[in-house]
Protein backbone atom coordinates (compact mmCIF):
# COMPACT_ATOMS: atom_id res chain seq x y z
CA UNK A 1 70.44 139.09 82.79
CA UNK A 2 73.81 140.76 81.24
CA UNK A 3 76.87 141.10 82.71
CA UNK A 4 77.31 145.03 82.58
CA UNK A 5 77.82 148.13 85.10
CA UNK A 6 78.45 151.58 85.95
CA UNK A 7 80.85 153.18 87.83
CA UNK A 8 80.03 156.88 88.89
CA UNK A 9 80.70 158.74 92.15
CA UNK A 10 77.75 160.97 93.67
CA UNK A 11 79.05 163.96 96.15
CA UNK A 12 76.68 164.45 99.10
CA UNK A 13 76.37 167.80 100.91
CA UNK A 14 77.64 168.20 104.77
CA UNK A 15 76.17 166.52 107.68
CA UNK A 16 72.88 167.77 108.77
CA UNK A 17 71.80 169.01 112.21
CA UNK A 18 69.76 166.56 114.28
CA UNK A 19 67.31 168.90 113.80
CA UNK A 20 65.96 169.97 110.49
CA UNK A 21 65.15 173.25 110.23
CA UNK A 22 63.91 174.85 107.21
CA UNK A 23 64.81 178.28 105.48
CA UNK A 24 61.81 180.48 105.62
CA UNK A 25 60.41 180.66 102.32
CA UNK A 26 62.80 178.58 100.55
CA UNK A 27 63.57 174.60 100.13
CA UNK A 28 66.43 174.21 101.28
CA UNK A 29 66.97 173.11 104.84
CA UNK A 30 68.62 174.91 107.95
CA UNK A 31 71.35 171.69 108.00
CA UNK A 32 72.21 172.35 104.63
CA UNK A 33 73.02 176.04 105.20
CA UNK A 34 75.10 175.29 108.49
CA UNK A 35 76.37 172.02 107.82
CA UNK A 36 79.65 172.86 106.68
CA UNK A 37 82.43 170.85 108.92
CA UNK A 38 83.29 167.05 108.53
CA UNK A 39 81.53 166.62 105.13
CA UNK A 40 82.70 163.61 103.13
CA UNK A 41 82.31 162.22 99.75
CA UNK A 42 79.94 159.72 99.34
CA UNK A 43 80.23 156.89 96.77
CA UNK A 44 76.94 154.29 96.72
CA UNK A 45 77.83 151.01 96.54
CA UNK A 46 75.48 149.03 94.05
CA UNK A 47 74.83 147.00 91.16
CA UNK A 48 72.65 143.76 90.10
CA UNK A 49 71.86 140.74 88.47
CA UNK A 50 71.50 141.60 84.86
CA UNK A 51 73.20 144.72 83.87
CA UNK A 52 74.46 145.79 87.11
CA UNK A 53 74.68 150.16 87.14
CA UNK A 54 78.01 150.05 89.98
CA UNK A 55 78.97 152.59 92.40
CA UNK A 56 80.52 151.86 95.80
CA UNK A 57 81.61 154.26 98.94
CA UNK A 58 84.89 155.46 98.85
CA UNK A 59 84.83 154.58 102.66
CA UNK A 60 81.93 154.19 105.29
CA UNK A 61 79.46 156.77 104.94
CA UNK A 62 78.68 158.77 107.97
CA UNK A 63 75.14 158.38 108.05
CA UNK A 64 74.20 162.00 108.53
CA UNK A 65 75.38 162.75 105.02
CA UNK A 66 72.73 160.23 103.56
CA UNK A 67 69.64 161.86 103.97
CA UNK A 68 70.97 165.28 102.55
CA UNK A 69 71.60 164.13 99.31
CA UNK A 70 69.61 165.56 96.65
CA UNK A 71 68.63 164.93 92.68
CA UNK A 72 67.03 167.66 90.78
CA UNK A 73 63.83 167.02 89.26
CA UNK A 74 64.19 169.36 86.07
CA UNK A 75 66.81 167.88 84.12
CA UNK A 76 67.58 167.17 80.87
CA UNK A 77 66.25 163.51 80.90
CA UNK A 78 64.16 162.17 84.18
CA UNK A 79 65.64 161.65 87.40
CA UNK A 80 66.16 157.94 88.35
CA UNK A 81 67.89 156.93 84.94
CA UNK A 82 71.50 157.84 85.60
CA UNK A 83 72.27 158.23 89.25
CA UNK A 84 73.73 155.64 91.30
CA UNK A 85 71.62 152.64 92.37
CA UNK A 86 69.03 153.75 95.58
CA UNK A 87 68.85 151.37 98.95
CA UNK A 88 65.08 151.46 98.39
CA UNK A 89 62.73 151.71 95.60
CA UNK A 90 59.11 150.77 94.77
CA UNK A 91 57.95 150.33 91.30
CA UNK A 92 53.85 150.86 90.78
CA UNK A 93 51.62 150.46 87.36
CA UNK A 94 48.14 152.30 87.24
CA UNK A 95 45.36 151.95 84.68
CA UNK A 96 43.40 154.83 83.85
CA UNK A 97 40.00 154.72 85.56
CA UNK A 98 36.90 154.89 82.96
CA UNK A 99 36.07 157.76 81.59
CA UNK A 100 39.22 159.37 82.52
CA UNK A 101 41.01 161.18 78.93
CA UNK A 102 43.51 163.86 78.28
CA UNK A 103 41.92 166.22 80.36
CA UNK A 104 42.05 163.91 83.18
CA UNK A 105 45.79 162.83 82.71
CA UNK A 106 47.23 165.98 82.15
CA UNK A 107 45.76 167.09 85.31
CA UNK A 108 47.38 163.90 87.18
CA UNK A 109 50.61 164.37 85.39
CA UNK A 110 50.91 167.92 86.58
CA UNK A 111 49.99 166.89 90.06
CA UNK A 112 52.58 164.20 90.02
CA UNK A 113 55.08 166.31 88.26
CA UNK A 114 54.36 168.84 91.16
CA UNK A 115 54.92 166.22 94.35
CA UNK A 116 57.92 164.72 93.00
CA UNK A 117 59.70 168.14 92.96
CA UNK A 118 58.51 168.71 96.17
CA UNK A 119 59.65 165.89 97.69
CA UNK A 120 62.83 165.39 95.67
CA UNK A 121 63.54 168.53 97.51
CA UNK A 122 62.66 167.36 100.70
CA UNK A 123 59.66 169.46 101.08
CA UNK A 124 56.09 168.12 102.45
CA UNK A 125 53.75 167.37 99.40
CA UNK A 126 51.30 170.72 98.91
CA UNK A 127 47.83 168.69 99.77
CA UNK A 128 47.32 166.78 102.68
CA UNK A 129 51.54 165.51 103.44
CA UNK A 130 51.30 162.69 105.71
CA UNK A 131 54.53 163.65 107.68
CA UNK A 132 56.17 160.36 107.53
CA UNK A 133 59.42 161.68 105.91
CA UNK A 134 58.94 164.77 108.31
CA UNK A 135 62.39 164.62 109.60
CA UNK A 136 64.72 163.53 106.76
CA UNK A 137 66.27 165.07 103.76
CA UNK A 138 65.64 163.96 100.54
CA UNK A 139 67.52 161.12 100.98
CA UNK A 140 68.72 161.08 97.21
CA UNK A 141 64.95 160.39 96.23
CA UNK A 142 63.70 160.11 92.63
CA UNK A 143 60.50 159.83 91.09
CA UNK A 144 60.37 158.43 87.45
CA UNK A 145 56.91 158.15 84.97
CA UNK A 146 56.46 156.38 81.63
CA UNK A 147 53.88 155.72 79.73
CA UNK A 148 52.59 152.18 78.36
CA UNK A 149 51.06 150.39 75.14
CA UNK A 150 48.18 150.73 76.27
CA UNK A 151 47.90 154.67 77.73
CA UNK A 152 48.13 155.57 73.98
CA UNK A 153 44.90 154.02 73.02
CA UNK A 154 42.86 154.79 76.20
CA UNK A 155 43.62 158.30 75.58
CA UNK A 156 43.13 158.87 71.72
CA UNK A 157 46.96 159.73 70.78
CA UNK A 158 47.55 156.63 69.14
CA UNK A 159 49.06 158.72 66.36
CA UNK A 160 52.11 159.51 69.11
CA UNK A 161 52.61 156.09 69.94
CA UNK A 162 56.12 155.44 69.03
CA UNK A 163 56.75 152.34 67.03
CA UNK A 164 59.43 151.24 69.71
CA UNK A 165 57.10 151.12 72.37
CA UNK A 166 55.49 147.57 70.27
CA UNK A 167 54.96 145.14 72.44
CA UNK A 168 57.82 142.55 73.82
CA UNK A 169 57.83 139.41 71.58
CA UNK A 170 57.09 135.99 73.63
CA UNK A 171 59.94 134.33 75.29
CA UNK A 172 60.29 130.39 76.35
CA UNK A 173 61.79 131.42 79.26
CA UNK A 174 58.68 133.49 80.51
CA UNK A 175 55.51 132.72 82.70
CA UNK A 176 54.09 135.97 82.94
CA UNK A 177 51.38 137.14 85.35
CA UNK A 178 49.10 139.41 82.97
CA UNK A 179 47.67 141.02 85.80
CA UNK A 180 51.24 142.24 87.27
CA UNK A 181 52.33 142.83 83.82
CA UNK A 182 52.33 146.16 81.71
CA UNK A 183 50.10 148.87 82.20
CA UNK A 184 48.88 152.40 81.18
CA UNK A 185 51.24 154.37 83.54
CA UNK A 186 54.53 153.49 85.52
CA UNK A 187 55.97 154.91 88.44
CA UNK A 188 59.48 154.15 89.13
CA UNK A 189 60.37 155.70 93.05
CA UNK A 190 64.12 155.29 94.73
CA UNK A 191 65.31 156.35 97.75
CA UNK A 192 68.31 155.61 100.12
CA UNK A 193 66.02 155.73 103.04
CA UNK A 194 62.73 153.34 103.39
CA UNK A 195 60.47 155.85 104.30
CA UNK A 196 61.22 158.68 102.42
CA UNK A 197 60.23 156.15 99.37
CA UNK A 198 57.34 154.95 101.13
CA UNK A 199 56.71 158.82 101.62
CA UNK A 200 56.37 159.29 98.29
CA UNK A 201 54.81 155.84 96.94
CA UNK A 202 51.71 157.25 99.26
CA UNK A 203 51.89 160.45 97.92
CA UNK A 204 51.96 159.30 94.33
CA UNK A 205 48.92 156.98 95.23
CA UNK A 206 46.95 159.95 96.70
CA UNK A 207 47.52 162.25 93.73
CA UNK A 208 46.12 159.60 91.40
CA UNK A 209 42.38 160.05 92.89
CA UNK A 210 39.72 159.11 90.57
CA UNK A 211 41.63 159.35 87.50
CA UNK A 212 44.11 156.33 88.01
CA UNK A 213 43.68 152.80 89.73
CA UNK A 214 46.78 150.80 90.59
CA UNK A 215 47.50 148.13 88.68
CA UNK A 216 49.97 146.49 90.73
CA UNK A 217 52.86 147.44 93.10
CA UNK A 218 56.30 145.61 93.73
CA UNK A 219 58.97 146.87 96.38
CA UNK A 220 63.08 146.47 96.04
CA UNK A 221 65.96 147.09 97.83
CA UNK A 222 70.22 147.12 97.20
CA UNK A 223 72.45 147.52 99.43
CA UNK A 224 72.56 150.71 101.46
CA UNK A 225 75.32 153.64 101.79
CA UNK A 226 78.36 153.29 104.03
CA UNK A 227 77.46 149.39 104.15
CA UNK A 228 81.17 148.76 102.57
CA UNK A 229 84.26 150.27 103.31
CA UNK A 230 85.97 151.10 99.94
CA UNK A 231 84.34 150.86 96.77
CA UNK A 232 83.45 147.35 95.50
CA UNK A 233 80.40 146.08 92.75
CA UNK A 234 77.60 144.32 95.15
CA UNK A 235 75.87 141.36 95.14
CA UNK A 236 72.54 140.01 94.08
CA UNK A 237 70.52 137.12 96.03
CA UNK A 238 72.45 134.68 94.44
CA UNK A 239 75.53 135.86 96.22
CA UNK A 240 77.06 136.59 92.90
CA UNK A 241 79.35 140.01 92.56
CA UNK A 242 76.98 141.38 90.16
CA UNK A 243 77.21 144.19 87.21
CA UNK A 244 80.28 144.71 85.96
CA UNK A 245 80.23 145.75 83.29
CA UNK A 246 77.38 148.45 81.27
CA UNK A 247 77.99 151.28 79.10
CA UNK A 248 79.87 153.91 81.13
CA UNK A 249 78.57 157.91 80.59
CA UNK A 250 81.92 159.01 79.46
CA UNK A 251 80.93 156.35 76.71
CA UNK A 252 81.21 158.45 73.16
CA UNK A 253 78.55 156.53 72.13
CA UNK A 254 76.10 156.38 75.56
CA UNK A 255 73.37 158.86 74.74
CA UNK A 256 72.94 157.10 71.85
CA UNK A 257 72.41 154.05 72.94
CA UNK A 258 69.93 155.06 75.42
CA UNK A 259 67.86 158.07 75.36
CA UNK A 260 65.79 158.32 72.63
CA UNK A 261 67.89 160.90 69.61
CA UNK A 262 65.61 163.55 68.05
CA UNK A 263 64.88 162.21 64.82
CA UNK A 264 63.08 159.22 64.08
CA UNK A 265 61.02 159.03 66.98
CA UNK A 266 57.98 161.27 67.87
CA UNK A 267 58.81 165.21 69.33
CA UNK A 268 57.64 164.30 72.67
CA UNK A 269 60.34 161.73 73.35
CA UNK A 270 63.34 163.79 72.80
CA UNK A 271 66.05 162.92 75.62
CA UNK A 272 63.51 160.11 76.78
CA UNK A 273 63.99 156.54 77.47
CA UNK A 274 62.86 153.10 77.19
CA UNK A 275 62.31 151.19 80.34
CA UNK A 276 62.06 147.23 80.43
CA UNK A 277 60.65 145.95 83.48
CA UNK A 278 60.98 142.23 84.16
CA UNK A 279 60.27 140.47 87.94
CA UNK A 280 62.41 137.98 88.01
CA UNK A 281 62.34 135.09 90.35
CA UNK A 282 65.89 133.73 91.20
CA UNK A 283 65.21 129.99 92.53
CA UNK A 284 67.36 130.33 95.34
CA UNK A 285 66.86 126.68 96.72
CA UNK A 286 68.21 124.95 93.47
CA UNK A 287 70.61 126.92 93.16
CA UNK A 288 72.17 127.04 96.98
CA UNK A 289 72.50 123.39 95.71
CA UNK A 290 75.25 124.01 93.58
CA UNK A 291 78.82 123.97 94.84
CA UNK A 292 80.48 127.31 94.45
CA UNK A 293 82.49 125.95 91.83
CA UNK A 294 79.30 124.91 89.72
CA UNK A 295 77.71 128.32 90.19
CA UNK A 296 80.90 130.25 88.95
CA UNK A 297 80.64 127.90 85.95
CA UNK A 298 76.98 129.09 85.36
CA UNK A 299 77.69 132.67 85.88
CA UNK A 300 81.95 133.01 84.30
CA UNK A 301 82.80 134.54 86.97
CA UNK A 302 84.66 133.54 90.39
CA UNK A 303 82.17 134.68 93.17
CA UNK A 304 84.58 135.92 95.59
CA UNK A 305 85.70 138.77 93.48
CA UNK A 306 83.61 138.90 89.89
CA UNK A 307 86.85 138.34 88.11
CA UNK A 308 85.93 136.49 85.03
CA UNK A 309 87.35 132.20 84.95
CA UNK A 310 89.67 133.59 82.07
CA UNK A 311 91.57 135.10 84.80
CA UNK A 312 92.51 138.69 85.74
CA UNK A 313 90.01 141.44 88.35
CA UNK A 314 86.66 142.07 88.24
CA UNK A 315 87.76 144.26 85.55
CA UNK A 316 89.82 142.38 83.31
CA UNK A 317 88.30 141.48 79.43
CA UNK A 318 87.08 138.19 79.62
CA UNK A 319 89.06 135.50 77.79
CA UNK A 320 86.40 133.55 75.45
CA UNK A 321 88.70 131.34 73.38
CA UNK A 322 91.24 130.38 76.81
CA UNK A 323 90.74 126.33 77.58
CA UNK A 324 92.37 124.25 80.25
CA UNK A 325 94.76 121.22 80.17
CA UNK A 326 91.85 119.11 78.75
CA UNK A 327 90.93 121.56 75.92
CA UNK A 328 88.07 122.54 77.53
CA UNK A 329 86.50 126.62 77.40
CA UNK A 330 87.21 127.78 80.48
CA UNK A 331 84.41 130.35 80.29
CA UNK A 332 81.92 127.49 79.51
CA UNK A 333 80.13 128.13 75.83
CA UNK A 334 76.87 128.93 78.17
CA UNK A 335 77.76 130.73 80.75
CA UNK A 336 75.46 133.89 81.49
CA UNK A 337 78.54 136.49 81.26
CA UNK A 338 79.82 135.41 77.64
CA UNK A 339 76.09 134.79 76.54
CA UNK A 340 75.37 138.70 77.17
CA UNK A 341 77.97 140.17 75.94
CA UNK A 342 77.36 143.18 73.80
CA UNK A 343 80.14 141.89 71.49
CA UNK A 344 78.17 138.55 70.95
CA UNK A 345 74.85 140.60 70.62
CA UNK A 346 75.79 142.49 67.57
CA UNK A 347 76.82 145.63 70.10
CA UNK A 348 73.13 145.41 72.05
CA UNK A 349 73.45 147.15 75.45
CA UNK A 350 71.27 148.80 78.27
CA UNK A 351 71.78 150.60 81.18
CA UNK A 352 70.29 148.44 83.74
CA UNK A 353 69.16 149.99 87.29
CA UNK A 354 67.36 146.76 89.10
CA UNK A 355 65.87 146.16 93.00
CA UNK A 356 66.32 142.76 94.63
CA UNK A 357 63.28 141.97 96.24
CA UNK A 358 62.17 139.59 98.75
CA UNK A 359 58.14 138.64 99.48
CA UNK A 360 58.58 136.01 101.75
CA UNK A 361 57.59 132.50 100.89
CA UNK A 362 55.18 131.77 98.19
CA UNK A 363 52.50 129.40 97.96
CA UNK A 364 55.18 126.41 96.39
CA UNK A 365 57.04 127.04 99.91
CA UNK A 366 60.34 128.41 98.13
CA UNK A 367 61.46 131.99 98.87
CA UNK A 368 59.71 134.47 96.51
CA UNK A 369 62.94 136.57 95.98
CA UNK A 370 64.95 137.97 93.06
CA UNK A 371 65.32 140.87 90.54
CA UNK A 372 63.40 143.53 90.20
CA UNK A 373 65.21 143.82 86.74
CA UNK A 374 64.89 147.75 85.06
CA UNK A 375 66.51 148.54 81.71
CA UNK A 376 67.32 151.59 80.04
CA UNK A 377 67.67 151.67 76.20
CA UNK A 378 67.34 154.07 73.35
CA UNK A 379 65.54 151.09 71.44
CA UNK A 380 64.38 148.28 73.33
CA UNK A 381 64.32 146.23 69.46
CA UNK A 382 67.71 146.32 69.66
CA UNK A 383 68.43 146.56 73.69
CA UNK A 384 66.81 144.13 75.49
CA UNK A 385 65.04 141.88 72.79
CA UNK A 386 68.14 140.39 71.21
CA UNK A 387 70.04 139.84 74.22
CA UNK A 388 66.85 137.83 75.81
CA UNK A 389 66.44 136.08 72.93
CA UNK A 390 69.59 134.60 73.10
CA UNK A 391 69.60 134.16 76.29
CA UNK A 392 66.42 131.56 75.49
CA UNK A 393 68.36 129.72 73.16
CA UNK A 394 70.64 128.54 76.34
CA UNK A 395 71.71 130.52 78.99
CA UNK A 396 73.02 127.96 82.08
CA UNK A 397 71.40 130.24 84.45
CA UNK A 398 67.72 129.66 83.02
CA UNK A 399 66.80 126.94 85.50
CA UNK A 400 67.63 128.99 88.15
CA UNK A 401 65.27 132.04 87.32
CA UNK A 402 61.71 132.51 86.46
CA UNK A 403 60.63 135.79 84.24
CA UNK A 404 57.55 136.27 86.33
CA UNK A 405 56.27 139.91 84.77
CA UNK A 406 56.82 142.43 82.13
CA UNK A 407 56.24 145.71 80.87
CA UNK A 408 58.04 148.16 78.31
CA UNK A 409 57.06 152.29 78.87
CA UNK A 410 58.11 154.81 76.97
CA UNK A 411 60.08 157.67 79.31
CA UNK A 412 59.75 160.94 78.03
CA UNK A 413 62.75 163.33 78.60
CA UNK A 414 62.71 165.66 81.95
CA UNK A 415 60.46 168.67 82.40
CA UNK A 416 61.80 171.83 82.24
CA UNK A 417 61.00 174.61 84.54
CA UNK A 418 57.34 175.26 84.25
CA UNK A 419 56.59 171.97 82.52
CA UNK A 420 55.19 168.93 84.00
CA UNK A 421 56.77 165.13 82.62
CA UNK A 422 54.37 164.34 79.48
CA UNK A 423 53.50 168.00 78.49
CA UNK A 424 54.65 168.06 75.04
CA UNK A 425 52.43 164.85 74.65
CA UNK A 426 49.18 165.92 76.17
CA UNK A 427 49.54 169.37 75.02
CA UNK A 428 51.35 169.00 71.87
């Protein structure tokens, strides 16, 4: 899980009315035209366990700025890649049903296409809206699609599968459930509000009909806006300040490490992304074993404040070659931070947007909690793979996590107005 974040600041619009109101004809709501006194900036606080994407409030959020915040849905590259972490999210895999083809999926597509604008805009779905998000804004919603391996195959374009879209190599680390692994379309939904993302997890599950069947579901949360009071990385379910450090947009060099450049990879994924997903189980009772000290020594970094052991803030460059009295590393030779380093990974790096989750106790009677890990990458061959790879070779915070499933989807780039996501595929 590397050691990387994000800092960016997201500016909400002014508190809302109590009551909603909407502008005839239009979707933009009453409280957004005569909201205009009191508004303040909001900053969401978030990272986690792997490559952590940061952003903190600048202070605490009044809460009727949260639900007004909105994310457009035609954009250069899909919503849900590059804005600050969610409170909520819910991550779902279909297969294509038999007999369903191009046809079939391009219909779904522009359905799906069609609902997540909607509701990113904090309008009712067009068909049959169940009203549970009735009376909140968009909430800073986003609604993400990729396609996997497999999709390619089912639907005949196997001449547009992109050769970075392979599948993962084994790990040692992993003991994968194949039936919560992969699959021939992914939905990736955030939210800071838990049921405007249930809202639209419904809604997404509707609009597949007979064409799609879901292949499984998991559900996530981070830490919610206005839960700090000035701006500060948060903390995964190990208790560990977590992602500081990730490549930063104002990065010369970000686009091209991860959206997808235009040559070299088919038409249809220009300003598109690769998306690992990984459940990972953190084995919370072993390590809630450890002493403080032992855990810092696992992760590099102090827990109280994420500075790394080489001393310095959260901030400072980490010290690799600094040893104590005794000649020792003080960054120990396997902890997690110097293991995934982009400068001991010949420069690999992902943007990394995770969930925790939590699904009570499993059937070993140990907390079923952890990572719902997501990363971004222009190539996941050089992204993700060498980074985990080295991570197998001896990463001190292996025994304390299980790689449970996996899937890699290709993530086109945004529609434009007019286009549903996946057009240029199905229609090229």
């Amino acid at each position: 899980m590397p050691d990387q974040s994000i800092s960016q600041v997201r500016t909400p619009e002014p508190p809302q009315e109590e009551q909603r109101g909407r502008a005839a004809g239009h979707g933009i709501s009453r409280r957004r035209l005569l909201g205009t006194a009191g508004a303040t900036g909001l900053v969401l606080g978030a990272a986690g366990g792997a490559v952590g994407y940061a952003s903190a409030p600048a202070g605490a959020t009044p809460l009727t700025s949260v639900g007004d915040s909105q994310v457009p849905f035609h954009v250069k590259h899909q919503p849900g890649i590059t804005q600050p972490l969610q409170a909520r999210g819910h991550l779902i895999a279909f297969d294509l049903a038999p007999g369903a083809g191009r046809k079939e999926v391009a219909a779904l597509l522009r359905r799906w296409s069609d609902t997540a604008r909607r509701l990113m805009a904090g309008e009712p779905s067009a068909q049959d809206d169940t009203g549970v998000a009735g009376d909140a804004g968009p909430s800073s919603l986003t609604l993400t699609f990729g396609f996997g391996h497999s999709f390619f195959t089912r639907t005949g374009l196997e001449k547009q599968r992109p050769v970075a879209l392979d599948p993962l190599p084994d790990f040692s680390s992993d003991h994968l459930d194949k039936a919560r692994s992969n699959g021939d379309l992914w939905v990736q939904i955030g939210a800071d509000d838990a049921l405007v993302a249930f809202h639209a997890l419904r809604a997404v599950q509707k609009d597949a009909g007979s064409a799609a069947r879901v292949r499984w579901q998991m559900n996530g949360f981070n830490r919610s806006p206005g839960a700090t009071a000035h701006p500060m990385t948060a903390r995964n379910l190990m208790g560990q300040v977590d992602g500081t450090r990730n490549p930063k947009p104002a990065d010369s060099d970000f686009d091209q490490r991860i959206f997808v450049p235009g040559q070299g990879e088919p038409a249809w994924m220009a300003n598109g992304s690769y998306a690992v997903v990984r459940r990972i189980r953190m084995l919370l009772d072993d390590w809630e074993k450890l002493s403080v000290r032992e855990q810092e020594g696992v992760i590099g970094r102090h827990k109280a404040d994420g500075a790394p052991l080489s001393g310095g803030t959260e901030t400072s460059d980490m010290d690799l070659e600094k040893t104590d009295s005794q000649g020792n590393l003080v960054v120990p030779f396997n902890a997690h931070a110097r293991i995934t380093r982009p400068d001991q990974n010949g420069g690999a790096a992902m943007l990394r947007r995770p969930f925790s989750y939590h699904d009570g106790i499993g059937t070993d009677g140990v907390p079923d909690a952890g990572l719902l890990f997501i990363c971004w990458q222009a190539d996941p061959l050089r992204g993700f793979v060498p980074v985990q790879r080295k991570l197998d070779r001896g990463d001190a915070l292996t025994p304390f996590v299980r790689h449970e499933s996996s899937g890699l989807f290709a993530v086109p780039g945004g529609a434009a107005e007019g286009e549903y996501v996946g057009q240029r595929l199905l229609e090229g």
